[in-house]
Protein backbone atom coordinates (compact mmCIF):
# COMPACT_ATOMS: atom_id res chain seq x y z
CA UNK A 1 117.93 145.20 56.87
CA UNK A 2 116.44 148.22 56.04
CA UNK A 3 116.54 149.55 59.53
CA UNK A 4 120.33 149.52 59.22
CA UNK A 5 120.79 150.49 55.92
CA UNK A 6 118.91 153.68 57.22
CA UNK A 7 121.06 154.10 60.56
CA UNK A 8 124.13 154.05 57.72
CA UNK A 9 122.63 156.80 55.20
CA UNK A 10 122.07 158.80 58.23
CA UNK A 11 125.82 158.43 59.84
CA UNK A 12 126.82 158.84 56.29
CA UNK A 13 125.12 161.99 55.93
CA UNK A 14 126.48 162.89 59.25
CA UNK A 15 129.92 162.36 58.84
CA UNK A 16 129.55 164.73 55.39
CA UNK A 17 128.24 167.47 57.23
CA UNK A 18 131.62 166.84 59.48
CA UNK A 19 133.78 167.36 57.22
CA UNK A 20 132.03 170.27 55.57
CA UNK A 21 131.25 172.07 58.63
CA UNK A 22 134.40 171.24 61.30
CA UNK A 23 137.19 169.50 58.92
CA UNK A 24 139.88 167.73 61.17
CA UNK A 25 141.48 164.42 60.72
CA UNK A 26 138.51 162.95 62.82
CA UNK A 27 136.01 164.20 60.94
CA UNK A 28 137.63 162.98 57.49
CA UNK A 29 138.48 159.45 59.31
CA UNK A 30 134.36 158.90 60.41
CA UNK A 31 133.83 160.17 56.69
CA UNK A 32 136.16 157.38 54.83
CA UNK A 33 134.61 154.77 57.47
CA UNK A 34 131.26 155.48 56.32
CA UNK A 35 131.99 155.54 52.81
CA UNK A 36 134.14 152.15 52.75
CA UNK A 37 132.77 150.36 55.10
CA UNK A 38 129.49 149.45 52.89
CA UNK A 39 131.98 148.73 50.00
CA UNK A 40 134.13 146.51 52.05
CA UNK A 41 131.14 144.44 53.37
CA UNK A 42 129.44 144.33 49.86
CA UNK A 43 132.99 142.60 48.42
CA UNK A 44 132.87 140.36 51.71
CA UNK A 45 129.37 138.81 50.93
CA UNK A 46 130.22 138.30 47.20
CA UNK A 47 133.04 136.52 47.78
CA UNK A 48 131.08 134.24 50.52
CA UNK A 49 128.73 133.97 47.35
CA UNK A 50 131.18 132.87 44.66
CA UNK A 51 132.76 130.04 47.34
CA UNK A 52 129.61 128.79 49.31
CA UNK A 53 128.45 124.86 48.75
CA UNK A 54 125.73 122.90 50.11
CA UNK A 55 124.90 119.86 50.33
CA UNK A 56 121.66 117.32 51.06
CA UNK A 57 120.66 113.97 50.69
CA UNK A 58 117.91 112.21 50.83
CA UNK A 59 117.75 108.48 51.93
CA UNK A 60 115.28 107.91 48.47
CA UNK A 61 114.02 109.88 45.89
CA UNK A 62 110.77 107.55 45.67
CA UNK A 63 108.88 107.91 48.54
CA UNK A 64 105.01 107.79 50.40
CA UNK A 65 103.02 110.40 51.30
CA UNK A 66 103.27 111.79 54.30
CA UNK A 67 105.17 108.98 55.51
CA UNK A 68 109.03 110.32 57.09
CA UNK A 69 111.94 109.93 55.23
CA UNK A 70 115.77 110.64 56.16
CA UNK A 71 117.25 113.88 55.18
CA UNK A 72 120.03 115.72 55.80
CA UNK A 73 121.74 119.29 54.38
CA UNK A 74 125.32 120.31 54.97
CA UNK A 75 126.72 123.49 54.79
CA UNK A 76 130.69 123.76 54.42
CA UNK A 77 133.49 126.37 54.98
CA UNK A 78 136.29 125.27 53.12
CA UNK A 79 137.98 129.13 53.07
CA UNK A 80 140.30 131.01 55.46
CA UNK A 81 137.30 133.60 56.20
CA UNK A 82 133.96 132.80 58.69
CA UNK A 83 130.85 133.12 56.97
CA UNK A 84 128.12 135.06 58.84
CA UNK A 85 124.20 134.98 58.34
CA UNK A 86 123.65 132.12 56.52
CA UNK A 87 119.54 131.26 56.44
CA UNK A 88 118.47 128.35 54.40
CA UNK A 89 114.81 128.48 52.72
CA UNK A 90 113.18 124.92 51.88
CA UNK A 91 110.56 124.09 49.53
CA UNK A 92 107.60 124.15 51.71
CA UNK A 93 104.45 123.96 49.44
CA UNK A 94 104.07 120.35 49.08
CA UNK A 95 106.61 118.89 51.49
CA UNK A 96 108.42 120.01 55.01
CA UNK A 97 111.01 118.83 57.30
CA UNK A 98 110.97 118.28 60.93
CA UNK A 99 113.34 119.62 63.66
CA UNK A 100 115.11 122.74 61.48
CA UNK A 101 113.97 126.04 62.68
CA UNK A 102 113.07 127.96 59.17
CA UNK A 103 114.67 131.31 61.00
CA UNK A 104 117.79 129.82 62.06
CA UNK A 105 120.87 131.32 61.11
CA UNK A 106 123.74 129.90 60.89
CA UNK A 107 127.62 131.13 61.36
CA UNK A 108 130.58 128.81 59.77
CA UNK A 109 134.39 129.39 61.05
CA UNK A 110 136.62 128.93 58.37
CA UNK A 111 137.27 125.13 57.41
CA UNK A 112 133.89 124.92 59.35
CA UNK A 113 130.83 122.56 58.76
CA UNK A 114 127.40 122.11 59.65
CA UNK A 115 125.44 119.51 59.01
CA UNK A 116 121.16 119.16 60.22
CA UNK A 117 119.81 115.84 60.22
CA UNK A 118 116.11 115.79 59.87
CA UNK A 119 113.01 113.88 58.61
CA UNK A 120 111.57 115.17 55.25
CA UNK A 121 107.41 114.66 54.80
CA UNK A 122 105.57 114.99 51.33
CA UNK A 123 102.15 115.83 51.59
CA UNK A 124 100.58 115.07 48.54
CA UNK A 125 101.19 112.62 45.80
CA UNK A 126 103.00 113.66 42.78
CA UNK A 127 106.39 114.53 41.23
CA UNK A 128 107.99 117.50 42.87
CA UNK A 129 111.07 119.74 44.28
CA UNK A 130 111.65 118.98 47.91
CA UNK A 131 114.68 119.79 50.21
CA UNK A 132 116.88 122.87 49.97
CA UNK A 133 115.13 125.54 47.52
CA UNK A 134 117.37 128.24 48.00
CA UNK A 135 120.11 129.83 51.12
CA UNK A 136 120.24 133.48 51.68
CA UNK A 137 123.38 135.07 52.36
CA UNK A 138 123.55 138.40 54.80
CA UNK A 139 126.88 140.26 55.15
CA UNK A 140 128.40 141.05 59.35
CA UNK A 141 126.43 144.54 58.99
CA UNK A 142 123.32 143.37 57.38
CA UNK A 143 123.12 145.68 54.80
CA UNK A 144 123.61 143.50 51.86
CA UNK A 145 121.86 140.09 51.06
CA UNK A 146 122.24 137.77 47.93
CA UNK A 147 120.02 134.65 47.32
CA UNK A 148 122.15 131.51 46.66
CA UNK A 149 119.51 129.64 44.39
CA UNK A 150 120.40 125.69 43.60
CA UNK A 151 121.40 124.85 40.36
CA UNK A 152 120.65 121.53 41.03
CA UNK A 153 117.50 120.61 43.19
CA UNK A 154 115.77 117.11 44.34
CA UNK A 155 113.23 115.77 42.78
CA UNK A 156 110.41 112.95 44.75
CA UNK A 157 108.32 110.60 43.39
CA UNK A 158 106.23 110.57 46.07
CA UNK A 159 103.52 107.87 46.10
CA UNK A 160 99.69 107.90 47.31
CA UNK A 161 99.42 106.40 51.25
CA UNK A 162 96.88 103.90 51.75
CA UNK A 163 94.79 104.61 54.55
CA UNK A 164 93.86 101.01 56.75
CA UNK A 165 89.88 101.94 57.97
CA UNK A 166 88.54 99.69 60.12
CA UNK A 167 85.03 100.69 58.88
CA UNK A 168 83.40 103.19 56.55
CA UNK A 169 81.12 105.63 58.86
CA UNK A 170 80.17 107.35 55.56
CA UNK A 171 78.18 104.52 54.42
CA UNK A 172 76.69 103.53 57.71
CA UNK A 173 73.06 104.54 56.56
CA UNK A 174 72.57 102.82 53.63
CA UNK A 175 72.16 99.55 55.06
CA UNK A 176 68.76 99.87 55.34
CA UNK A 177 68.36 99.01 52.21
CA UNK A 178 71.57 96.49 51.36
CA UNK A 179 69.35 93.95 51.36
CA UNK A 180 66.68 95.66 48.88
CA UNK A 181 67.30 93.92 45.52
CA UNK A 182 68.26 95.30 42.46
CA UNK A 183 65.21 95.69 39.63
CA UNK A 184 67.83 94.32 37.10
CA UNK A 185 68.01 90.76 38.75
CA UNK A 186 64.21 89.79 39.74
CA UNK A 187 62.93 87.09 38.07
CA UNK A 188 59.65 86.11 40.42
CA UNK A 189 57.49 87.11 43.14
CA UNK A 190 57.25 85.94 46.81
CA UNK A 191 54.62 85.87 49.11
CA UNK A 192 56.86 87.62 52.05
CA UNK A 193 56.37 91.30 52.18
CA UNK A 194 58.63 94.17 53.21
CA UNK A 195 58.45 98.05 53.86
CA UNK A 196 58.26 100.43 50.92
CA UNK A 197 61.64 101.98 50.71
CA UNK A 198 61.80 105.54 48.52
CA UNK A 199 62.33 104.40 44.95
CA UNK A 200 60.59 100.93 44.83
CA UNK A 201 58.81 100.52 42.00
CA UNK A 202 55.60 100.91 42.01
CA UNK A 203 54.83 98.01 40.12
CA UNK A 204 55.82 95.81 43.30
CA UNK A 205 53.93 97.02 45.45
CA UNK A 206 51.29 94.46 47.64
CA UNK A 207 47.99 96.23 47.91
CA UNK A 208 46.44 93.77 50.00
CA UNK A 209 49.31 93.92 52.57
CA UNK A 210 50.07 97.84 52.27
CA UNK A 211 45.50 97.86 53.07
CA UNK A 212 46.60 95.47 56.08
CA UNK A 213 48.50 97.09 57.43
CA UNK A 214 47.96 100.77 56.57
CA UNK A 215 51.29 101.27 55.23
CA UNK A 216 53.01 100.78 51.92
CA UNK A 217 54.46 97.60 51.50
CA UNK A 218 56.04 95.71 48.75
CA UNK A 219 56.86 92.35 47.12
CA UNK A 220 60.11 90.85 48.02
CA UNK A 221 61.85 89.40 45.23
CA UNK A 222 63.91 86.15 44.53
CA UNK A 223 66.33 84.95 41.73
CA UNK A 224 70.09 85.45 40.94
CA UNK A 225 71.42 89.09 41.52
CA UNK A 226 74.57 90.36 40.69
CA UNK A 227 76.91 91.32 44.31
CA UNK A 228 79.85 93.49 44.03
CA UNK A 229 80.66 97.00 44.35
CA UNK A 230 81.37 99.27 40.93
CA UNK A 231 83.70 102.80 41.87
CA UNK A 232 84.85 105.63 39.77
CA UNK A 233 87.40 107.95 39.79
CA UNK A 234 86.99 110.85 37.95
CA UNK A 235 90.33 111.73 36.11
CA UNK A 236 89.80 115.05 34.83
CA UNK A 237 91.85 117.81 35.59
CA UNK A 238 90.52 121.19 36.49
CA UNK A 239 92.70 123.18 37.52
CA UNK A 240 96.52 125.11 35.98
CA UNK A 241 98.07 125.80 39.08
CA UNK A 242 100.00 122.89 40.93
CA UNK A 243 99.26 124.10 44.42
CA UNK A 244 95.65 123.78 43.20
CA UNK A 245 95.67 120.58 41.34
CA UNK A 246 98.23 118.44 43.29
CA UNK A 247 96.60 117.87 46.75
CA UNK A 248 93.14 117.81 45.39
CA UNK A 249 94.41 114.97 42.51
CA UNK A 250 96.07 113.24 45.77
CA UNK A 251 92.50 113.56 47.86
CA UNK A 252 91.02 111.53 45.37
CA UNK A 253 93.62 108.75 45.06
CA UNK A 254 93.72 108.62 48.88
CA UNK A 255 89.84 108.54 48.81
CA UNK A 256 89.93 105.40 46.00
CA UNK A 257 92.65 103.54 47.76
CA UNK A 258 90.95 103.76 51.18
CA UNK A 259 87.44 102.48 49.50
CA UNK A 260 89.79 99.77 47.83
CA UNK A 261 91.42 98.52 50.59
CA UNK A 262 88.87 97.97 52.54
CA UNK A 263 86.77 96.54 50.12
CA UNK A 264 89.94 93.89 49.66
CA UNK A 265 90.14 93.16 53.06
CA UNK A 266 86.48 92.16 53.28
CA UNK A 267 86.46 90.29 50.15
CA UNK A 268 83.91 92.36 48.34
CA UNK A 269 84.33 92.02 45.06
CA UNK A 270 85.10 95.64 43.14
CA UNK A 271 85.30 96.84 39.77
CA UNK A 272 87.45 99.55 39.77
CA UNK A 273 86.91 101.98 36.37
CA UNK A 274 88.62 105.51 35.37
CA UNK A 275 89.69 106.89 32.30
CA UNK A 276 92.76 107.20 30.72
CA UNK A 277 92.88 107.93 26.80
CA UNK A 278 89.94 105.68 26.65
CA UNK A 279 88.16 103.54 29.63
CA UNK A 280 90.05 101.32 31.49
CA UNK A 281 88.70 99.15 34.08
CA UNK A 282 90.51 96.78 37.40
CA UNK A 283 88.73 94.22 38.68
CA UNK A 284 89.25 93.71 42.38
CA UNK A 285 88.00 90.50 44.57
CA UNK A 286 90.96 90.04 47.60
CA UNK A 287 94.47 91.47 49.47
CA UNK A 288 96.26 89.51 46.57
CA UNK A 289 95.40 91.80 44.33
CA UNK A 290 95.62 94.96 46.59
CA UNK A 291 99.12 95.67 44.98
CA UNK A 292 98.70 95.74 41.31
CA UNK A 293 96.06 97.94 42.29
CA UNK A 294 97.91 100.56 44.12
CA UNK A 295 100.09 100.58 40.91
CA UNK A 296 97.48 101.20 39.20
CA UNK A 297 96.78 104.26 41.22
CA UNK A 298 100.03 105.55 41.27
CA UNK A 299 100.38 105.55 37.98
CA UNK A 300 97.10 107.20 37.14
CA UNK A 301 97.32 110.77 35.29
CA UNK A 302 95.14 113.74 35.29
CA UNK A 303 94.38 115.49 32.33
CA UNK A 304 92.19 117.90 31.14
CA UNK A 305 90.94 116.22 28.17
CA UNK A 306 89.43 113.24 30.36
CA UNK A 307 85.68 114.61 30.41
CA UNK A 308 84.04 113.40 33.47
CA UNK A 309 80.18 113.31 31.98
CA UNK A 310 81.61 111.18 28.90
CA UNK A 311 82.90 108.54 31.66
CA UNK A 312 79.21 108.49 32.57
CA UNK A 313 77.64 108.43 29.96
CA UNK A 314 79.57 104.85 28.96
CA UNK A 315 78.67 103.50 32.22
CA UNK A 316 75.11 104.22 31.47
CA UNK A 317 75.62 102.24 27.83
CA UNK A 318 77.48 99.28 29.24
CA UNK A 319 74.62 98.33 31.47
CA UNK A 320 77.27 95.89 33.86
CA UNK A 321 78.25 98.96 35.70
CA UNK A 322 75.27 100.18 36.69
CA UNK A 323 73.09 96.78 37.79
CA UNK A 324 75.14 95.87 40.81
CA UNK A 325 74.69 96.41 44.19
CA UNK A 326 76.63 100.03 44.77
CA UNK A 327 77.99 102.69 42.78
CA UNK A 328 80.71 104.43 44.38
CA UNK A 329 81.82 107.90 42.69
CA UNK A 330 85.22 109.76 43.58
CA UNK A 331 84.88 113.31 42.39
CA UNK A 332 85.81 116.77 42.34
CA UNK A 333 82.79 118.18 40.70
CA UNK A 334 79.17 117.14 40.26
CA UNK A 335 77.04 119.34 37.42
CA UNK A 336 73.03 118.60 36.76
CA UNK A 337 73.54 116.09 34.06
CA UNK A 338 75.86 114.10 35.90
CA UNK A 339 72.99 114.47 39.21
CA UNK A 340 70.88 113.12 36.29
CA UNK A 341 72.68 109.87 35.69
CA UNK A 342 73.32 108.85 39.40
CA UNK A 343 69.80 109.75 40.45
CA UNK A 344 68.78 107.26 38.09
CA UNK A 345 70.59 104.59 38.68
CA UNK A 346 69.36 105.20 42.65
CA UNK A 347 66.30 104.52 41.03
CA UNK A 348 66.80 101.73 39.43
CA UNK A 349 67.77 99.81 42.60
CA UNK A 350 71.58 100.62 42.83
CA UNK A 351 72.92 102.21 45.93
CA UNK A 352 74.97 105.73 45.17
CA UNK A 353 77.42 107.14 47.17
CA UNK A 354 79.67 109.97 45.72
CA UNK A 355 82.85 111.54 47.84
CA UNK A 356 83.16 114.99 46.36
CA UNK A 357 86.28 116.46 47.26
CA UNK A 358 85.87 120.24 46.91
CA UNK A 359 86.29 123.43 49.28
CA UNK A 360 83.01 125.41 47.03
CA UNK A 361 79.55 125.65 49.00
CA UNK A 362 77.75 122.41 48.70
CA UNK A 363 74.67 123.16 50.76
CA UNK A 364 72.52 122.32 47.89
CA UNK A 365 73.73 119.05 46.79
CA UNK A 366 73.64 118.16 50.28
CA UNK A 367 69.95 118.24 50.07
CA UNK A 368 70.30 115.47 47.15
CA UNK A 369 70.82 113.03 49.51
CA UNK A 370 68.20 110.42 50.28
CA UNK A 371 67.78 106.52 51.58
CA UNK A 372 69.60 105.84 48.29
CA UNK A 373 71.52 108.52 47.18
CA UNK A 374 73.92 110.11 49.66
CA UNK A 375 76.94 112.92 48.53
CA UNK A 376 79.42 113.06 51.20
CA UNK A 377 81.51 116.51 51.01
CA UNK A 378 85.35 116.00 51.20
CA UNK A 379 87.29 118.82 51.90
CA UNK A 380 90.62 118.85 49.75
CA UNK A 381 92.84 119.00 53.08
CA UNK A 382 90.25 116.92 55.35
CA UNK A 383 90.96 114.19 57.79
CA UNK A 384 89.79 111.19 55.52
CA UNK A 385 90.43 109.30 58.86
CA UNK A 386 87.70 110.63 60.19
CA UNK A 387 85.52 111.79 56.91
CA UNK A 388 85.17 108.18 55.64
């Protein structure tokens, strides 16, 4: 646009000098061209601007992430004039559609129409604008261009997907020690022996065997322990920006669902705790239940005001959270005193396994990870598919 608004400044200028230098009716004629022209074309696109319409649809306003949804846009002529350089601009941050070129133009006859039929895709959880955002209007010369913004634009509810994993690779590891029980729920010796694992206590360990055999080895221990699986989603929010907060808010839903599911299918029994002005806590033992839970998670809100570290710190006072058989942490941060907590509850017997989603450098917390105590680093746009 600005390459032509410079060729017509420069025949502008030219067709001046003409008439100051030569005169003639030729010269005046390319003169009064110049000069109208522009004005002409600048009351040609306004008019296209005070009579355009569009319209779109979508087949439902509530909808899954990233699962395809009908869509469709439709832009009308209903005037005795063609409109020329139409280009229509979607909201592309959190959502896309399929099959529309984004540089297409398009040209309308009068009493014209144009309708593209599409698929539209939201990739994160949330509530926000999807569809049209705004058309841009060029004139036949391409020297003028209004924006045609929406007054009225669509709104999704788009829902968390669940993801169906078959198995969890990112727990593979630890089952050295599923068996290992928890210090909690031993009530009295046995004469069978096993191999020291790193944060038996010492307490139970067999010196006669561990001289025997000229390695450490422990007591194995009998009596009622508690099975089950305890995960936690950390709630807070901690970002201001919606292109910051929304996908990494619908990482860690998609993270908890995935863990959930599969946990359901198998029939391993999960308490399922967050906070929300105050704790709240789901308890989870089969597929029946699946779908309250996934309300559950849909409904869930981030806020600022959750404080991760106070979530923590009740677990650690309401000792039922932390004398099962794994502790499973969703987060999106992970300070010293919050190391401090899960560390010791690795201690104590309980297997720890934290997803933190987060695109910072996590080379040191990496190095946290031992037989009983693993981080696993989540990227905020990684393939959970493969990461889990």
């Amino acid at each position: 646009m600005r390459f032509r608004r410079g060729i017509w400044i420069i025949l502008w200028i030219l067709s001046l000098v003409g008439i100051s230098y030569f005169g003639g009716t030729i010269s005046y004629l390319f003169f009064w061209a110049m000069t109208f022209v522009p004005l002409i074309s600048f009351l040609y696109i306004f008019l296209v601007y005070i009579q355009f319409r569009i319209y779109q649809e979508i087949e439902s306003r509530t909808v899954i992430c990233k699962q395809p949804v009908p869509y469709y846009f439709t832009l009308p002529n209903e005037t005795f004039y063609a409109f020329a350089g139409l280009s229509v601009r979607m909201f592309s941050g959190f959502s896309y559609v399929t099959d529309i070129p984004e540089d297409r133009e398009y040209e309308l006859l009068p009493q014209d129409a144009d309708t593209q039929y599409s698929n539209l895709i939201c990739k994160y959880r949330g509530e926000y604008e999807v569809g049209v955002k705004e058309v841009t209007i060029t004139d036949f010369l391409g020297l003028f261009r209004f924006r045609y913004r929406l007054k009225e634009t669509f709104k999704a509810v788009v829902l968390p997907r669940v993801l169906e994993l078959n198995e969890l690779r990112s727990m593979k590891e630890l089952n050295e020690f599923s068996n290992v029980e928890n210090v909690y729920d031993k009530t009295e010796t046995d004469i069978l022996t096993r191999d020291y694992v790193c944060g038996d206590a010492l307490k139970h360990i067999h010196w006669k065997a561990t001289a025997k055999e000229q390695k450490l080895k422990v007591r194995n221990m009998t009596g009622e322990r508690k099975q089950g699986i305890v995960l936690a989603l950390d709630t807070q929010r901690i970002a201001v920006k919606a292109e910051e907060y929304i996908p990494l808010e619908n990482s860690l839903l998609e993270i908890g669902l995935a863990l959930s599911h599969h946990f359901a299918e198998k029939r391993i029994p999960c308490k399922f705790i967050w906070s929300q002005q105050g704790i709240k806590q789901y308890n989870l033992e089969g597929m029946h239940q699946f779908q309250n839970l996934y309300q559950t998670f849909s409904n869930i809100i981030f806020d600022e005001s959750e404080e991760t570290k106070e979530l923590l710190q009740y677990m650690q006072g309401n000792r039922q959270y932390v004398t099962g058989e794994t502790f499973i942490f969703v987060t999106h941060k992970l300070t010293e005193s919050m190391l401090g907590y899960l560390q010791l509850w690795a201690k104590e017997g309980m297997r720890v396994i934290v997803y933190l989603v987060t695109n910072e450098e996590t080379e040191r917390l990496a190095r946290e990870s031992n037989s009983r105590f693993k981080i696993v680093i989540i990227p905020v746009e990684g393939n959970l598919e493969e990461l889990l």
